[in-house]
Structures are given as structure tokens and as C-alpha cells.
N, C-alpha and C. Protein backbone atom coordinates (compact mmCIF):
# COMPACT_ATOMS: atom_id res chain seq x y z
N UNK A 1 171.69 25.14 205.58
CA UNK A 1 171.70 26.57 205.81
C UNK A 1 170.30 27.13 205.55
N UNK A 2 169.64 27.72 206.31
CA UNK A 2 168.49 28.59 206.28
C UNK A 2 168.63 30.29 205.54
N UNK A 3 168.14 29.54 204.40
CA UNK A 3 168.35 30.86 203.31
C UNK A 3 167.48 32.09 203.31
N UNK A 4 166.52 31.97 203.88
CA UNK A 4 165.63 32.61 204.37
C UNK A 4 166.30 33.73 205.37
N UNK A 5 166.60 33.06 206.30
CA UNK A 5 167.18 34.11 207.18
C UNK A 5 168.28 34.70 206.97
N UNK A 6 169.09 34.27 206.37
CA UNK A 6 170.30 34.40 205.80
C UNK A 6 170.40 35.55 204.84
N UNK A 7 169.16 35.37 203.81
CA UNK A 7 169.15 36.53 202.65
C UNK A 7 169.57 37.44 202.72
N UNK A 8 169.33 38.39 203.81
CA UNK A 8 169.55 39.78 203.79
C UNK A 8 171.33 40.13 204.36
N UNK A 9 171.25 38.85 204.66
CA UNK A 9 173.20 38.91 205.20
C UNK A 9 173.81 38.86 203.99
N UNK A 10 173.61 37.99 202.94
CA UNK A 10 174.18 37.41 201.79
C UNK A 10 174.15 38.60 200.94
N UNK A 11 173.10 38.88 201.24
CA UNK A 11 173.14 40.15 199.55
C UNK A 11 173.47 41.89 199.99
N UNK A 12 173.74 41.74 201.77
CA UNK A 12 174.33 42.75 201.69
C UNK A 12 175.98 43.07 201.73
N UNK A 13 176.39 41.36 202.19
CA UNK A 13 177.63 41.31 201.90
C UNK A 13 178.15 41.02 200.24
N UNK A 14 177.37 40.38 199.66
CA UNK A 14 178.18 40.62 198.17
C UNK A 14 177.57 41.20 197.23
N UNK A 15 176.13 41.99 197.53
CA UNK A 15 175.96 42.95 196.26
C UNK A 15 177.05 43.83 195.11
N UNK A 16 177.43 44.39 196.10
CA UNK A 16 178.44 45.54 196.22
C UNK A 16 179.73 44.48 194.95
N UNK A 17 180.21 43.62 195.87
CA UNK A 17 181.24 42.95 195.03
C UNK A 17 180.67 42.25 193.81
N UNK A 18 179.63 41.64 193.81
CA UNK A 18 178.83 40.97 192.19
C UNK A 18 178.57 42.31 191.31
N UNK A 19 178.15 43.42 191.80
CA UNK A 19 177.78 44.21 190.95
C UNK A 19 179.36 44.76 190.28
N UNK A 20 180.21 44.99 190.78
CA UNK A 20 181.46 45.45 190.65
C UNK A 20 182.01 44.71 189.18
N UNK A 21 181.90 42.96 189.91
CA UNK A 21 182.49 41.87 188.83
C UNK A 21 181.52 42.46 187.51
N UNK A 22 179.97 42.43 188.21
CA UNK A 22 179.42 42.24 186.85
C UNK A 22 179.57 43.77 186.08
N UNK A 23 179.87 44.85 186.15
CA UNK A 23 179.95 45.91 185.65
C UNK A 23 181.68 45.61 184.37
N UNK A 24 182.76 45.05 185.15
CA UNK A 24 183.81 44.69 184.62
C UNK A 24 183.82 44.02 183.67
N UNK A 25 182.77 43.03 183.79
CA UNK A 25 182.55 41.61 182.70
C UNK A 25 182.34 42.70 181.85
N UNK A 26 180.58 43.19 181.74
CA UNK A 26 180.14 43.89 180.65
C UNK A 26 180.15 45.04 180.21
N UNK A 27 180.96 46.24 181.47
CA UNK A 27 181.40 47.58 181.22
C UNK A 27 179.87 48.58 180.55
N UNK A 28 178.74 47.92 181.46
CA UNK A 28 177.46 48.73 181.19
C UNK A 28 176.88 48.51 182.67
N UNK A 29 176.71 50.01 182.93
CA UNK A 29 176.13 49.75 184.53
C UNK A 29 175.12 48.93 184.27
N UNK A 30 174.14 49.63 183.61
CA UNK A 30 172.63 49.33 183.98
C UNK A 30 172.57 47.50 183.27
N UNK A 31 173.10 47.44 182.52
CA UNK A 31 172.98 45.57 182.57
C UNK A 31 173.81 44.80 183.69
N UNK A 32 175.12 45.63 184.43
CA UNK A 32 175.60 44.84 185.39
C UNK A 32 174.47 45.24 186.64
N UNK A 33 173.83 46.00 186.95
CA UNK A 33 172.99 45.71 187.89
C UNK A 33 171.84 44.68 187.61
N UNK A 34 171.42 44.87 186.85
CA UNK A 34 170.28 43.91 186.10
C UNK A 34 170.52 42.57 186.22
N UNK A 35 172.41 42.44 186.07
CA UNK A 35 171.96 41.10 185.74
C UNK A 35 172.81 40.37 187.35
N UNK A 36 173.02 41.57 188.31
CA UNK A 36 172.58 41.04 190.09
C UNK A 36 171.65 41.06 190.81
N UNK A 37 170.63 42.05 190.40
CA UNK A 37 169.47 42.03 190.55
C UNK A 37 168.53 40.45 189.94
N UNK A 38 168.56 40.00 189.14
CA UNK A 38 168.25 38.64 188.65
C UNK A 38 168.91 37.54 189.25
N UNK A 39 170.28 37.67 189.80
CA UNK A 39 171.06 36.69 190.26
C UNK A 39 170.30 36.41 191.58
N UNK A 40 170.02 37.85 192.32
CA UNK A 40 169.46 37.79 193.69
C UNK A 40 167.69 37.54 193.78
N UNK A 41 167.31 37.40 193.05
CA UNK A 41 165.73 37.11 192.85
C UNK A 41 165.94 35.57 192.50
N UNK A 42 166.27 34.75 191.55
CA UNK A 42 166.75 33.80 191.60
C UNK A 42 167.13 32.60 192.50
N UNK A 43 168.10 33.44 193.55
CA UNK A 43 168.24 32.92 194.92
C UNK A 43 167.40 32.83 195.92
N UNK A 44 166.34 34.08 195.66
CA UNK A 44 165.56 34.11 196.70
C UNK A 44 164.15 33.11 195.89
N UNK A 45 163.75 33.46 194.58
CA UNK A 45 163.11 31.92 194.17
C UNK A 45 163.31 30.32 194.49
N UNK A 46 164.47 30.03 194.50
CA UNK A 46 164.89 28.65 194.54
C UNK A 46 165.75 28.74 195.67
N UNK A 47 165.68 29.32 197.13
CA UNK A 47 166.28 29.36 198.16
C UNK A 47 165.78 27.35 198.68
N UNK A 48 164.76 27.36 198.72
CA UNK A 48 164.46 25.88 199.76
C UNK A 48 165.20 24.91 198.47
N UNK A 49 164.99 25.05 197.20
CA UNK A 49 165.35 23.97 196.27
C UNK A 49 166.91 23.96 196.05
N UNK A 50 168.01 24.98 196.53
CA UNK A 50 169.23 24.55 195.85
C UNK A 50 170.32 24.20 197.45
N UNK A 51 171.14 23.60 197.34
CA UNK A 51 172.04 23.12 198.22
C UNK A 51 173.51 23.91 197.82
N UNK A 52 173.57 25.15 198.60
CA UNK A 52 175.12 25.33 197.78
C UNK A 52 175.70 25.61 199.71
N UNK A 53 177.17 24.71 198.72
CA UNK A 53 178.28 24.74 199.82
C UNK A 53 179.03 26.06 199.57
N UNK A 54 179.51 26.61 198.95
CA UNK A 54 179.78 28.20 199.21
C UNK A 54 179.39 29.18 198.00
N UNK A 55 178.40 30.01 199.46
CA UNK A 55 177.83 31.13 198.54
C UNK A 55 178.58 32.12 197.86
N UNK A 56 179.73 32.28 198.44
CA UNK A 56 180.62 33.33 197.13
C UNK A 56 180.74 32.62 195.96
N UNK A 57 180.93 31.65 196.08
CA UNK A 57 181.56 30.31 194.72
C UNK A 57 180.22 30.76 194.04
N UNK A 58 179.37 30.32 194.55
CA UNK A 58 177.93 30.08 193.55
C UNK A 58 177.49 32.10 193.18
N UNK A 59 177.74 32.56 193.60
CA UNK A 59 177.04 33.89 193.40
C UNK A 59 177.51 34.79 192.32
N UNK A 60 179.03 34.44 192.29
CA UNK A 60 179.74 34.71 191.20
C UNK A 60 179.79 33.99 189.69
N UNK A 61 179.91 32.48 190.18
CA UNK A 61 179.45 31.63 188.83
C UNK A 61 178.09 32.18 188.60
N UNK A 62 177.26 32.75 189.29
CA UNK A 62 175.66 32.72 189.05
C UNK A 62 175.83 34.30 188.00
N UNK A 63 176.51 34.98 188.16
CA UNK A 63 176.37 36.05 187.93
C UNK A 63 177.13 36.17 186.43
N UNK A 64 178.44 35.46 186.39
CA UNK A 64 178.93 35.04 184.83
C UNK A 64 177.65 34.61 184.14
N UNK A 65 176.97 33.21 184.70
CA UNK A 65 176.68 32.67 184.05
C UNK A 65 175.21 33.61 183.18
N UNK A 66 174.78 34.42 184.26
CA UNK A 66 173.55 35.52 183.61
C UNK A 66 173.75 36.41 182.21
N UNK A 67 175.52 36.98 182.75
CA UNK A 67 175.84 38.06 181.62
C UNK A 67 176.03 36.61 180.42
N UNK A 68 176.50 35.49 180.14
CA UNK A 68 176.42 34.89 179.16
C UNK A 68 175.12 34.70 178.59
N UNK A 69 174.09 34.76 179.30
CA UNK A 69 172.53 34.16 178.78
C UNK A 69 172.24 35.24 178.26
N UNK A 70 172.75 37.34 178.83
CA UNK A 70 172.15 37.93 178.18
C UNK A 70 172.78 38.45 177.03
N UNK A 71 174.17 37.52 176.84
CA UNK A 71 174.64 37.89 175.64
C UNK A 71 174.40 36.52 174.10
N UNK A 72 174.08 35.38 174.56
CA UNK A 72 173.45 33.74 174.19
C UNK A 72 173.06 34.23 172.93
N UNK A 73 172.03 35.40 172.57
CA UNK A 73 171.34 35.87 171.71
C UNK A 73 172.20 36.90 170.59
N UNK A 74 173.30 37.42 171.02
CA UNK A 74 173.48 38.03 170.23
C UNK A 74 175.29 37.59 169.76
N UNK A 75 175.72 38.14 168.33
CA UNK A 75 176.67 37.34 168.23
C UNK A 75 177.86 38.21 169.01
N UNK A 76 178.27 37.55 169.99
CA UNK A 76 179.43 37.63 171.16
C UNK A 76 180.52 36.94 171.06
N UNK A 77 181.61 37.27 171.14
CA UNK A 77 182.92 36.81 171.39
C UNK A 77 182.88 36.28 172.73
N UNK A 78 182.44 35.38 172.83
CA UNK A 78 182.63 34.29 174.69
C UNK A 78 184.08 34.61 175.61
N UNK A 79 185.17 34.49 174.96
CA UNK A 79 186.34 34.40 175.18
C UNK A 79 186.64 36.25 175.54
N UNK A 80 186.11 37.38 175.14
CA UNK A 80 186.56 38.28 175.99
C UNK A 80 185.53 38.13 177.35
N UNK A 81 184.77 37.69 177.97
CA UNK A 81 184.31 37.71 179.24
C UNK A 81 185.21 36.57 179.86
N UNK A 82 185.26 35.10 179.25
CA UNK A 82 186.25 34.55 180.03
C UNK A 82 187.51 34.79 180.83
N UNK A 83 188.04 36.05 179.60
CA UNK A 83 189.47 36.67 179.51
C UNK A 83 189.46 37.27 181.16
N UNK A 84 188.03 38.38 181.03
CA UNK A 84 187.68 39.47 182.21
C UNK A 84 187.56 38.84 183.51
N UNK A 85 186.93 37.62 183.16
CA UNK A 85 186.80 36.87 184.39
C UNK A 85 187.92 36.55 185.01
N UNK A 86 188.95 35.97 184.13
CA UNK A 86 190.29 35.23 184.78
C UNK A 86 190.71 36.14 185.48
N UNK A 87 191.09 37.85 184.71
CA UNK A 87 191.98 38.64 184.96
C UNK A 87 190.64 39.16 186.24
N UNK A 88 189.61 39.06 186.83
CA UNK A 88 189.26 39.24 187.77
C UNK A 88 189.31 38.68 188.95
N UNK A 89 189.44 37.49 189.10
CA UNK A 89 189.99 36.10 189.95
C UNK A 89 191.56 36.61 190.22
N UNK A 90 192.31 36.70 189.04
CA UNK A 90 193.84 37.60 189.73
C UNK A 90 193.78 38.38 189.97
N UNK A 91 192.84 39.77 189.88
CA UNK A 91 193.33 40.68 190.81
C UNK A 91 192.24 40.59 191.74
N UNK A 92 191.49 39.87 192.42
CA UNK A 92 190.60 39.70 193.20
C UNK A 92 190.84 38.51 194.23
N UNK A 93 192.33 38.35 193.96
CA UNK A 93 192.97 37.03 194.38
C UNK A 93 192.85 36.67 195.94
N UNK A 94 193.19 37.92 197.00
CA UNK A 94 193.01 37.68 198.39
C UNK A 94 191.65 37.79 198.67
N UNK A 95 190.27 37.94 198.27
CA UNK A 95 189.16 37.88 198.35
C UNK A 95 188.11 36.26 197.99
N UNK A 96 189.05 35.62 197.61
CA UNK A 96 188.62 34.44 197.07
C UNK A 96 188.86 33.22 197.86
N UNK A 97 188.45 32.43 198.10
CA UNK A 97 187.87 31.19 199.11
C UNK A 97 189.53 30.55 199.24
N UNK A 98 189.57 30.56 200.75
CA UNK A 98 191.03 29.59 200.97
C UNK A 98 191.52 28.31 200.01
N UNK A 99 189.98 27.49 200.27
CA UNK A 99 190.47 26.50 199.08
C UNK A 99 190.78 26.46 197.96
N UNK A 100 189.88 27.85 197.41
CA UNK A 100 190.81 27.51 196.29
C UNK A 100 191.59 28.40 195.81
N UNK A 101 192.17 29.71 196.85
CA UNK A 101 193.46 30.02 196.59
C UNK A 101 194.94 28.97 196.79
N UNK A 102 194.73 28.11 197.96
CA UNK A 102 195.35 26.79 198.27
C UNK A 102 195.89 25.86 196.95
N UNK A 103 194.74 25.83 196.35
CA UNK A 103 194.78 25.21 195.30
C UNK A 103 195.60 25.77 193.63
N UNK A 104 195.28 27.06 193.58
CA UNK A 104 195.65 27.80 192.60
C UNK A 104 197.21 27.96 192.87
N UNK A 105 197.81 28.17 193.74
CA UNK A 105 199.32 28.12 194.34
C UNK A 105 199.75 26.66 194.07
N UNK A 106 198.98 25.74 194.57
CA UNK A 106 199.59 24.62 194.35
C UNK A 106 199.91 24.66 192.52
N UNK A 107 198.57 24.60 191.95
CA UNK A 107 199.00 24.83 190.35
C UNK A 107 199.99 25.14 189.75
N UNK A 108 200.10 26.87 190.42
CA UNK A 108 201.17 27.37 189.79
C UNK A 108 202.56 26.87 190.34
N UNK A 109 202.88 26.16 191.30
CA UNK A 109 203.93 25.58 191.34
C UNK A 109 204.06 24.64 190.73
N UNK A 110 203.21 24.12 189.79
CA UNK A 110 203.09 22.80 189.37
C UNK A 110 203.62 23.26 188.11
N UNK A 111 203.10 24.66 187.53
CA UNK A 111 203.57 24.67 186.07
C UNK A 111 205.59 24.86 185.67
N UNK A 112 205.94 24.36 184.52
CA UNK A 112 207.08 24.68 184.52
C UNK A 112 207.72 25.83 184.68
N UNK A 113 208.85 26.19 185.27
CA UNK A 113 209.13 27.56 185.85
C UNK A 113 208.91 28.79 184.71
N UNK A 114 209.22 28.44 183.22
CA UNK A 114 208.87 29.40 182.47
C UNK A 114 207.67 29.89 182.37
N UNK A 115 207.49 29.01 182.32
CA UNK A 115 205.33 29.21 181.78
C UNK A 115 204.84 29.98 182.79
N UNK A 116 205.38 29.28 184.03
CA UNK A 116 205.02 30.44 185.42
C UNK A 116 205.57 31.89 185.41
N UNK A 117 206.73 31.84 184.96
CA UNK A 117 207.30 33.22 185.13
C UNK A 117 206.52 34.13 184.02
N UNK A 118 206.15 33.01 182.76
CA UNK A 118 205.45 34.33 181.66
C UNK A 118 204.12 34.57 181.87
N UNK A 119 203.56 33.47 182.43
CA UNK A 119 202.01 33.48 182.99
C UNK A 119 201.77 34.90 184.25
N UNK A 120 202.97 34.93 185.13
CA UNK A 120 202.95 35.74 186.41
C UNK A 120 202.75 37.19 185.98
N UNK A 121 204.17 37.17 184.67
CA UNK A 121 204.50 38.62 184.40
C UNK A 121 202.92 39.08 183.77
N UNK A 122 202.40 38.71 182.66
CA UNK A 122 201.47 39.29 181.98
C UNK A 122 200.05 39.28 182.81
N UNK A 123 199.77 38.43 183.62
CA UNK A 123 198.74 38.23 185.18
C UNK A 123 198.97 39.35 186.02
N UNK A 124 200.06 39.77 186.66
CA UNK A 124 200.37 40.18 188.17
C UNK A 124 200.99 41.40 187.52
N UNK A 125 201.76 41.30 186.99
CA UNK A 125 203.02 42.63 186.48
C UNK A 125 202.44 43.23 185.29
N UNK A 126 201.18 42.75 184.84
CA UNK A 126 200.33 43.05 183.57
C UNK A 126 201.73 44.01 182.45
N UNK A 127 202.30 43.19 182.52
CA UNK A 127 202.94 42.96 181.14
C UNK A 127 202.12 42.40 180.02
N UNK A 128 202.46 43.11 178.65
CA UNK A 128 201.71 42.74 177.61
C UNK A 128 202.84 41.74 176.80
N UNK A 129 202.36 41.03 175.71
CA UNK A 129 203.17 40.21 175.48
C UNK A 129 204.49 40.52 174.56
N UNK A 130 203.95 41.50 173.89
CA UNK A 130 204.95 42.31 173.38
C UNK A 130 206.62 42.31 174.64
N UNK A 131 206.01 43.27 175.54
CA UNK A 131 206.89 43.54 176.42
C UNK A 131 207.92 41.86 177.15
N UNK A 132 207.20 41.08 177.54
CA UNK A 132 207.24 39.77 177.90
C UNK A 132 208.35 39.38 176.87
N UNK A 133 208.17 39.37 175.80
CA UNK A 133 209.11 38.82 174.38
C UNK A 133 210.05 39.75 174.64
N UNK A 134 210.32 40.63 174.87
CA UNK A 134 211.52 41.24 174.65
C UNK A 134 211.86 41.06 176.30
N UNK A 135 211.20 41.25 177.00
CA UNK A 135 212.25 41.00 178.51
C UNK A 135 212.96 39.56 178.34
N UNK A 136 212.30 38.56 177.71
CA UNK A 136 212.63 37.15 178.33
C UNK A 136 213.34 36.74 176.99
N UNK A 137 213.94 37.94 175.80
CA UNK A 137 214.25 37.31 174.57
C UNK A 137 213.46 36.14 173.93
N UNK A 138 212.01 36.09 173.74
CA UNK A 138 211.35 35.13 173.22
C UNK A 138 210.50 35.98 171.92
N UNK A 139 209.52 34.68 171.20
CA UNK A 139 209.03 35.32 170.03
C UNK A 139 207.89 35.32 170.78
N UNK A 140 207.00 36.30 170.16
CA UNK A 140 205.41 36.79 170.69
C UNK A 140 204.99 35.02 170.93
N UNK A 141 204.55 34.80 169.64
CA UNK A 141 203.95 33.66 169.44
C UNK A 141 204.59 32.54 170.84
N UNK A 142 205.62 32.15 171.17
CA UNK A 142 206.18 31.75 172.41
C UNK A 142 205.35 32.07 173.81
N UNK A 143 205.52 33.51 173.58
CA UNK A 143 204.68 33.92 174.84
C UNK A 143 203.12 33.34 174.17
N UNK A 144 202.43 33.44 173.77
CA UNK A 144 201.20 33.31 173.43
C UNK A 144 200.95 32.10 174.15
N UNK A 145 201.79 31.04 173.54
CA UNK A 145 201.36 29.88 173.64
C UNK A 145 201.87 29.43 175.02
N UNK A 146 202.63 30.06 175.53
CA UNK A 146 202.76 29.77 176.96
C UNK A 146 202.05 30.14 177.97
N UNK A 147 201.48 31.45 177.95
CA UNK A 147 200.24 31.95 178.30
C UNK A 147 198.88 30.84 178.11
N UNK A 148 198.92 30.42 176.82
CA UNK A 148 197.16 29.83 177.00
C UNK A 148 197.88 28.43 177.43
N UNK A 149 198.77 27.93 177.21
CA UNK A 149 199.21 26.39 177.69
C UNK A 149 198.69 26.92 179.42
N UNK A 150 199.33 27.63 180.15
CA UNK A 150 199.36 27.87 181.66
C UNK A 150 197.97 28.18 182.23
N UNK A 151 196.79 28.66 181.63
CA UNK A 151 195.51 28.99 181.69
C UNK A 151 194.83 27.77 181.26
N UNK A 152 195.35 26.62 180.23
CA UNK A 152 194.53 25.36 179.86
C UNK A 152 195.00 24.65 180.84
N UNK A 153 196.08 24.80 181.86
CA UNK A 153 196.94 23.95 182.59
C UNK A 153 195.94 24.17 183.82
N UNK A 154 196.07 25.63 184.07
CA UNK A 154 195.17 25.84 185.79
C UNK A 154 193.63 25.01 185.07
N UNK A 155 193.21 25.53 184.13
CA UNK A 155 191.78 25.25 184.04
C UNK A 155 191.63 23.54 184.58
N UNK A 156 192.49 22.91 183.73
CA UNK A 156 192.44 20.98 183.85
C UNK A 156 192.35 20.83 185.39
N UNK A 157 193.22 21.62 186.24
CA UNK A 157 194.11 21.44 187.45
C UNK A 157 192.87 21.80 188.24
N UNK A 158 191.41 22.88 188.31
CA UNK A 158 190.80 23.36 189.12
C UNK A 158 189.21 22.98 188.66
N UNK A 159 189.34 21.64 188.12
CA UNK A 159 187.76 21.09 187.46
C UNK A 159 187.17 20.86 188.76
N UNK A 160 187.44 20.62 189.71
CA UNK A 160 186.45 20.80 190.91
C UNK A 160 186.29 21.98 191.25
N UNK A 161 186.53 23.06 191.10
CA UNK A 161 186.15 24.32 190.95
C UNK A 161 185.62 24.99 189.21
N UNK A 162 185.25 24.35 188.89
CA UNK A 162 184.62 24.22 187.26
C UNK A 162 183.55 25.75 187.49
N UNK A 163 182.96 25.08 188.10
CA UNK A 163 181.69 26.32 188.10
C UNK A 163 181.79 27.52 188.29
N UNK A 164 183.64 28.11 188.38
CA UNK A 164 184.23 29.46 188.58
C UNK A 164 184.39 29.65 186.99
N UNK A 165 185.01 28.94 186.52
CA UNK A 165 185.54 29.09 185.49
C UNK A 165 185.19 28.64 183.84
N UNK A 166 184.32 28.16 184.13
CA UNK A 166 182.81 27.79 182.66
C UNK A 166 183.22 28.85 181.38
């Protein structure tokens, strides 16, 4: 792919959406522009040196991976951007690459029907877990652990898509 020519297609089709993600991750404009503005200088530095098979895949990992470097320095809880990320991938779900929506369906049919049904509700029906425990008569802690079992489950299940989910 000729990145060169390409540039101005690429960054006018996903500015708009990287800046969006990245505002959500860190809920500060001026560092979520900053840190697409860097994503897209970056690209345009190492355009002849990198080989990527899909630029949404890479532009978005590129753009997590920035807000982590500009948080590397200070002491950060990792796990609420992971959190933002996931819950951005579900509701960003029909925008995301056939393969690996293909793939993510396959998963979730893979998980046991509970785990799916408590994984769905608190994902899709943004049920909190509170609520979840009392619809499904379970203890919090139940839901908890069925929740991160079903999120350690997709994660194992989508390591060829690793670089979404770091």
C-alpha cells in the first residue's frame, strides 16, 4: 500500500473516530487530540518502514497504545483504560473489522450460556452488577467472576487480534 498517497484518505476517514476513542479513554480533550495528532505524525514518519494489514486495527491500537505512554509516568490504574477500551469495542461493535466481529460471535458462542447471558447483560443492556445479581438470583461476587472469567475467555480466544486489546 502506498502510504504516501493514501495519507490524506486515512486521516480523514478516522481522525474524527480516533479522536472520539481517544477523548473516551482519557476524558481530556486537549490530550485526546494530542495524543492523534502524534499517532498521525508517527504514521506519516515511518509510512515506507511499517507493513500494516489493517489500518483501522493499527490506528486504534496506535492510539491506546500513546494514551498508555502518556500515562507510563505517572501512577495510573492501567485497568480503567482497558475497562474503556473493551466497553468501546462493544459499543463500537458494527464499526469494527468483519474479521474480527466474525470472530468475537464465534467466542461468545463459545462461552457457557451463563457467563454469556451475564457478560451480554452488563456489556449490551449495561446492567450493573448489582442489578445482574438480583435479576439472575446470584451473589455479586458470582457475577464478578463471571464477568472477568468471559473477558479472560474472549481475550485467550482473540490473541491474533492481541494488538486491539494489550
Amino acid at each position: 500500500m502506498d502510504y504516501s498517497f493514501d495519507f490524506e484518505k486515512i486521516y480523514n476517514e478516522y481522525w474524527e473516530k480516533l479522536t472520539a476513542f481517544s477523548l473516551k479513554m482519557t476524558q481530556d480533550e486537549h490530550l485526546a487530540q494530542n495524543v492523534v495528532q502524534d499517532v498521525f505524525i508517527d504514521l506519516w514518519e515511518r509510512k515506507g518502514d511499517i507493513n500494516i494489514i489493517s489500518v483501522e486495527s493499527y490506528l486504534f491500537r496506535a492510539v491506546k497504545n500513546q494514551i498508555f505512554k502518556n500515562y507510563r509516568n505517572e501512577k495510573f490504574d492501567k485497568t480503567i483504560l482497558e475497562d474503556k477500551f473493551e466497553d468501546y469495542v462493544i459499543e463500537n461493535f458494527t464499526t469494527i473489522e468483519s474479521d474480527l466481529t466474525d470472530k468475537i460471535f464465534a467466542l461468545l458462542d463459545e462461552l457457557p450460556k451463563k457467563r454469556k447471558e451475564i457478560l451480554l447483560m452488563n456489556k449490551l443492556q449495561d446492567m450493573n452488577i448489582d442489578q445482574i445479581a438480583t435479576e439472575l438470583d446470584l451473589s455479586k461476587q458470582t457475577v464478578k467472576n463471571q464477568i472477568s472469567s468471559a473477558l479472560k475467555q474472549l481475550r485467550h480466544g482473540l490473541k491474533e487480534f492481541a494488538f486491539l486489546l494489550m
